[in-house]
C-alpha atoms as a PDB file:
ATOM      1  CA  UNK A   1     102.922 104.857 121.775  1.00  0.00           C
ATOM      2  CA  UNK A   2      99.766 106.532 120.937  1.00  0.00           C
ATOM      3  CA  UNK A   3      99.774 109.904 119.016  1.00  0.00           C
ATOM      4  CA  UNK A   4      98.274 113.252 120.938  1.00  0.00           C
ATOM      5  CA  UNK A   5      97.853 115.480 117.921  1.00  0.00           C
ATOM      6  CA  UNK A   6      97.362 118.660 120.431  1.00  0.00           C
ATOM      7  CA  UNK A   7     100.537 118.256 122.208  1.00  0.00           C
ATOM      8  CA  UNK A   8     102.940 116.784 120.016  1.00  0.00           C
ATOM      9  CA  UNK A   9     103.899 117.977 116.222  1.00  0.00           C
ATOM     10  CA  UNK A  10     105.305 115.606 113.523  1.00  0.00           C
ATOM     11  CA  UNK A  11     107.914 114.637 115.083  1.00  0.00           C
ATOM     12  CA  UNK A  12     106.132 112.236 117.543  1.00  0.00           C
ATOM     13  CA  UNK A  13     103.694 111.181 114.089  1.00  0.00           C
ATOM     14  CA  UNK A  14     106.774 110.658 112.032  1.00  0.00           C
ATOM     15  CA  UNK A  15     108.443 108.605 114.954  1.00  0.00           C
ATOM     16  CA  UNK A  16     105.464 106.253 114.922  1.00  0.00           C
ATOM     17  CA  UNK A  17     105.273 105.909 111.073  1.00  0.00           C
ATOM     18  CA  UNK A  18     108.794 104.797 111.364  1.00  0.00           C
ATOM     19  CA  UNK A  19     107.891 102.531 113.989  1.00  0.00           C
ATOM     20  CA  UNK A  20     105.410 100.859 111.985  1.00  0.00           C
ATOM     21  CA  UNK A  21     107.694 100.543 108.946  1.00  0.00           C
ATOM     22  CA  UNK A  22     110.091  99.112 111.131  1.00  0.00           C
ATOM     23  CA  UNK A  23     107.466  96.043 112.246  1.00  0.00           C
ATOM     24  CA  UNK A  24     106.554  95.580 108.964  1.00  0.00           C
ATOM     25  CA  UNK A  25     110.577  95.264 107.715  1.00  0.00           C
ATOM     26  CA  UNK A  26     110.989  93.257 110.742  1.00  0.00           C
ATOM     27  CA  UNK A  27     107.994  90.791 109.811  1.00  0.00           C
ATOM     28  CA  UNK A  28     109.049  90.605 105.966  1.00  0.00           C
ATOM     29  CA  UNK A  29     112.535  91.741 105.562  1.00  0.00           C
ATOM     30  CA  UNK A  30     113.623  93.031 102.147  1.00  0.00           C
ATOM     31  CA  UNK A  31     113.392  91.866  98.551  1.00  0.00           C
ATOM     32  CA  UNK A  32     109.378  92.418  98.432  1.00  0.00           C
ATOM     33  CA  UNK A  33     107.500  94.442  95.977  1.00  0.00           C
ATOM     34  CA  UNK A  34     106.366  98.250  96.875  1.00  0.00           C
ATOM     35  CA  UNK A  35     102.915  97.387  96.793  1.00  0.00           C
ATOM     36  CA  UNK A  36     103.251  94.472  99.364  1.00  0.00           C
ATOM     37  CA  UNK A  37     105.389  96.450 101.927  1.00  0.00           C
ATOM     38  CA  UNK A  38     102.253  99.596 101.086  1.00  0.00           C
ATOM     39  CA  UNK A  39      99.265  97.770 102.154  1.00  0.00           C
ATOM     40  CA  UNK A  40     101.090  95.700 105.379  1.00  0.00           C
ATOM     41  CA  UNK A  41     101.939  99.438 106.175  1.00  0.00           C
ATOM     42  CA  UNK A  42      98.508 100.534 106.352  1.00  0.00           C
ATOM     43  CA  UNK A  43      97.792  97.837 108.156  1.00  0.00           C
ATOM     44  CA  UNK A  44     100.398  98.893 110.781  1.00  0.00           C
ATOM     45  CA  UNK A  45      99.135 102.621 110.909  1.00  0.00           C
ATOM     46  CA  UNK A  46      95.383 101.127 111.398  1.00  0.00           C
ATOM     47  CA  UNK A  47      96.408  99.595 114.401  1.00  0.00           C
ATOM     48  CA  UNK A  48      98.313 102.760 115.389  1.00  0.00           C
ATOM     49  CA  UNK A  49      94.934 104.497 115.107  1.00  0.00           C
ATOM     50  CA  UNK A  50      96.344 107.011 112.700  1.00  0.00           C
ATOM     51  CA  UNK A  51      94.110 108.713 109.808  1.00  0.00           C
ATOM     52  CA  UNK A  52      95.733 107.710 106.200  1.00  0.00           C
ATOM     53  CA  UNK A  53      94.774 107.895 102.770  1.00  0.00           C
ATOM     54  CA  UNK A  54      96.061 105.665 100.363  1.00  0.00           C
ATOM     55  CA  UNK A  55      97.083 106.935  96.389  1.00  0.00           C
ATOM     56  CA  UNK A  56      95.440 110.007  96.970  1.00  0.00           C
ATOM     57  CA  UNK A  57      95.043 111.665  93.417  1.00  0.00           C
ATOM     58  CA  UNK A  58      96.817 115.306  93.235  1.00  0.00           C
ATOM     59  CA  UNK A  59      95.693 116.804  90.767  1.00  0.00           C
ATOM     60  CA  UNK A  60      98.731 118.977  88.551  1.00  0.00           C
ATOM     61  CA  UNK A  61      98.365 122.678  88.264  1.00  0.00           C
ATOM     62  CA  UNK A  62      99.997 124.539  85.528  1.00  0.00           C
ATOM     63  CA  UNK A  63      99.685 128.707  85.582  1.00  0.00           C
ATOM     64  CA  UNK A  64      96.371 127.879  86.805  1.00  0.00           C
ATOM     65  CA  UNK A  65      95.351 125.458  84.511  1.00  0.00           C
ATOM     66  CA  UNK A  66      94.134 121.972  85.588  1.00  0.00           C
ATOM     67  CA  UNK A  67      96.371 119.351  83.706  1.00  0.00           C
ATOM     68  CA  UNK A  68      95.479 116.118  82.662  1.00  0.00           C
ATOM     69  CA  UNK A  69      98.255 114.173  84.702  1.00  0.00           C
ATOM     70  CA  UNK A  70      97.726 113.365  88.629  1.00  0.00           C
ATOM     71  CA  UNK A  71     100.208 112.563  90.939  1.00  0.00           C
ATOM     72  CA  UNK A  72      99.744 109.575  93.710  1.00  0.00           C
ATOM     73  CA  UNK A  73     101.985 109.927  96.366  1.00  0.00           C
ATOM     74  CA  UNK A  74     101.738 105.891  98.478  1.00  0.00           C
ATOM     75  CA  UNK A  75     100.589 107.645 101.880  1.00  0.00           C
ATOM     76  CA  UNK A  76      99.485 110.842 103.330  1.00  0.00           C
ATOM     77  CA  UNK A  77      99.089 110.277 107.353  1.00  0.00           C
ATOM     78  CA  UNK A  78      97.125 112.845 109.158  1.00  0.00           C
ATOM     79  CA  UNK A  79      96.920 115.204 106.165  1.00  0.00           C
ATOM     80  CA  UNK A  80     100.844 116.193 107.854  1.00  0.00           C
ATOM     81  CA  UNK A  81     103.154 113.573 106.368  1.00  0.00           C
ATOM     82  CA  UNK A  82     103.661 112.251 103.185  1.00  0.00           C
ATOM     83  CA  UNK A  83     105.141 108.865 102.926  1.00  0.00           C
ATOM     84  CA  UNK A  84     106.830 107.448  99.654  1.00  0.00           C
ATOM     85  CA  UNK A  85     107.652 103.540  99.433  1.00  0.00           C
ATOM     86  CA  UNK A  86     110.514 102.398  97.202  1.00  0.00           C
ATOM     87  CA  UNK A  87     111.923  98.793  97.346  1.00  0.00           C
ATOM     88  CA  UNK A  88     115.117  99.802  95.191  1.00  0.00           C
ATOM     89  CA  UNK A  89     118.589  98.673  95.882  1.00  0.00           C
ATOM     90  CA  UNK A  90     119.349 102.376  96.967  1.00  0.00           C
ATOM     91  CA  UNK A  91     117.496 105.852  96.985  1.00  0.00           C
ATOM     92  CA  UNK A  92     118.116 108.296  94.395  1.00  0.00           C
ATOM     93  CA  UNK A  93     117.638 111.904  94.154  1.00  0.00           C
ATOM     94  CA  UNK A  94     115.070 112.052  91.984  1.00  0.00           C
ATOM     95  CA  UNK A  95     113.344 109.831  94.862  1.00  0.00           C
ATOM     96  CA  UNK A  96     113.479 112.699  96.846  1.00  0.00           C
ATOM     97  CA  UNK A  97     112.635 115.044  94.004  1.00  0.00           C
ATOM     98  CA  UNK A  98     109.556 113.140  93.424  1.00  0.00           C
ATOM     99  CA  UNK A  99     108.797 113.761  97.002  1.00  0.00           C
ATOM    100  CA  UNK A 100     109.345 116.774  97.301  1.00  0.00           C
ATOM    101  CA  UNK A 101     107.653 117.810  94.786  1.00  0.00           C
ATOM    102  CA  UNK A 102     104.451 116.312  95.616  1.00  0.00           C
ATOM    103  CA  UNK A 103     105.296 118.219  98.612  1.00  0.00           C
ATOM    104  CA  UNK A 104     105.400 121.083  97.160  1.00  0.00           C
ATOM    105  CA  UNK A 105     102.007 120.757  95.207  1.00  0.00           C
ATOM    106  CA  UNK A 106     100.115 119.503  98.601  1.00  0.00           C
ATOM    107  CA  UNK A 107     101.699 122.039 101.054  1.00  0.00           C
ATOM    108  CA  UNK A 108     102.507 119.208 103.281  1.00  0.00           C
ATOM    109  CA  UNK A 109     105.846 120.098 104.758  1.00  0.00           C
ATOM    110  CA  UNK A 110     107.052 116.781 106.369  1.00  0.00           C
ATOM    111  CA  UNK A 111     107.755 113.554 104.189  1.00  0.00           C
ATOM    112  CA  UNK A 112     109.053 110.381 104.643  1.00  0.00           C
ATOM    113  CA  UNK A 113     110.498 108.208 102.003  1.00  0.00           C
ATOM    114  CA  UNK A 114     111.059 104.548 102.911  1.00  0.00           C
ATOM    115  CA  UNK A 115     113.199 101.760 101.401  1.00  0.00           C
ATOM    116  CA  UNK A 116     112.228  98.680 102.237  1.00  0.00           C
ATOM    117  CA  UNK A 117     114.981  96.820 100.284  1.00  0.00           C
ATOM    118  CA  UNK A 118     117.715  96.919 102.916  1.00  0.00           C
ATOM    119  CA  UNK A 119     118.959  95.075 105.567  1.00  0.00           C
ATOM    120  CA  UNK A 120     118.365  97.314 108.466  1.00  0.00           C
ATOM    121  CA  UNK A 121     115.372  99.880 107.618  1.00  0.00           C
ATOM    122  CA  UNK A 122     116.940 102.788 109.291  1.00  0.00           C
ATOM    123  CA  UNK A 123     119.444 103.237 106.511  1.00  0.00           C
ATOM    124  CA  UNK A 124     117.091 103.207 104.110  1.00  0.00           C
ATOM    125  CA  UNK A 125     114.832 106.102 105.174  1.00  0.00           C
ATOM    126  CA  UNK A 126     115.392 109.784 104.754  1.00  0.00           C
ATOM    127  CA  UNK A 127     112.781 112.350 106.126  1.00  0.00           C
ATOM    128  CA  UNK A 128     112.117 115.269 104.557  1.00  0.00           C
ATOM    129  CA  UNK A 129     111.689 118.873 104.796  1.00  0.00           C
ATOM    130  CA  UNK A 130     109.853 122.229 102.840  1.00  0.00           C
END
């Protein structure tokens, strides 16, 4: 599946980040560390062809003031998605706070968060919406 970024929305991009996730789960299976299952990722969406940056630094706004804290979410893909890796033995909310809230501070309005550390990967990803 290649990605056509003037006919098809996030859906289709979000589909093929799954995708990848999926190959690398399949490859490694659970019980990994974050870091591991973030950089065979990458390596997955570089074959995909898809733009990424990696720990992008955001920096914190308070009532206009710059703060001295940055967040890092793992993965934003085409500047549309943000993807957050966990290897946990189950998501919490403030997993999806976290996302969300870096979300909220990038204005990107589509997020996946991942969790490597199950048997089947499908149950252990949630997408997300602002």
């Amino acid at each position: 599946m290649t990605y056509d970024k003037e006919t098809e929305g996030k859906d289709q991009l979000t589909e093929m980040i799954i995708g990848a996730a999926i190959e690398v789960h399949r490859v490694l299976g659970p019980g990994l560390l974050e870091s591991t299952y973030e950089q065979c990722l990458c390596w997955e969406l570089r074959d995909a062809r898809l733009k990424f940056n990696r720990q992008v630094m955001i920096p914190l706004v308070y009532k206009g003031n710059s703060v001295a804290a940055v967040y890092r979410p793992d993965l934003v893909v085409d500047d549309k998605v943000m993807v957050e890796i966990k290897a946990v033995d189950r998501l919490a909310s403030v997993h999806e706070s976290q996302l969300l809230t870096y979300m909220r501070h990038t204005n990107i309005r589509t997020g996946l968060l991942i969790n490597f550390n199950c048997p089947r990967l499908v149950d252990g990803i949630k997408r997300l919406s602002l």
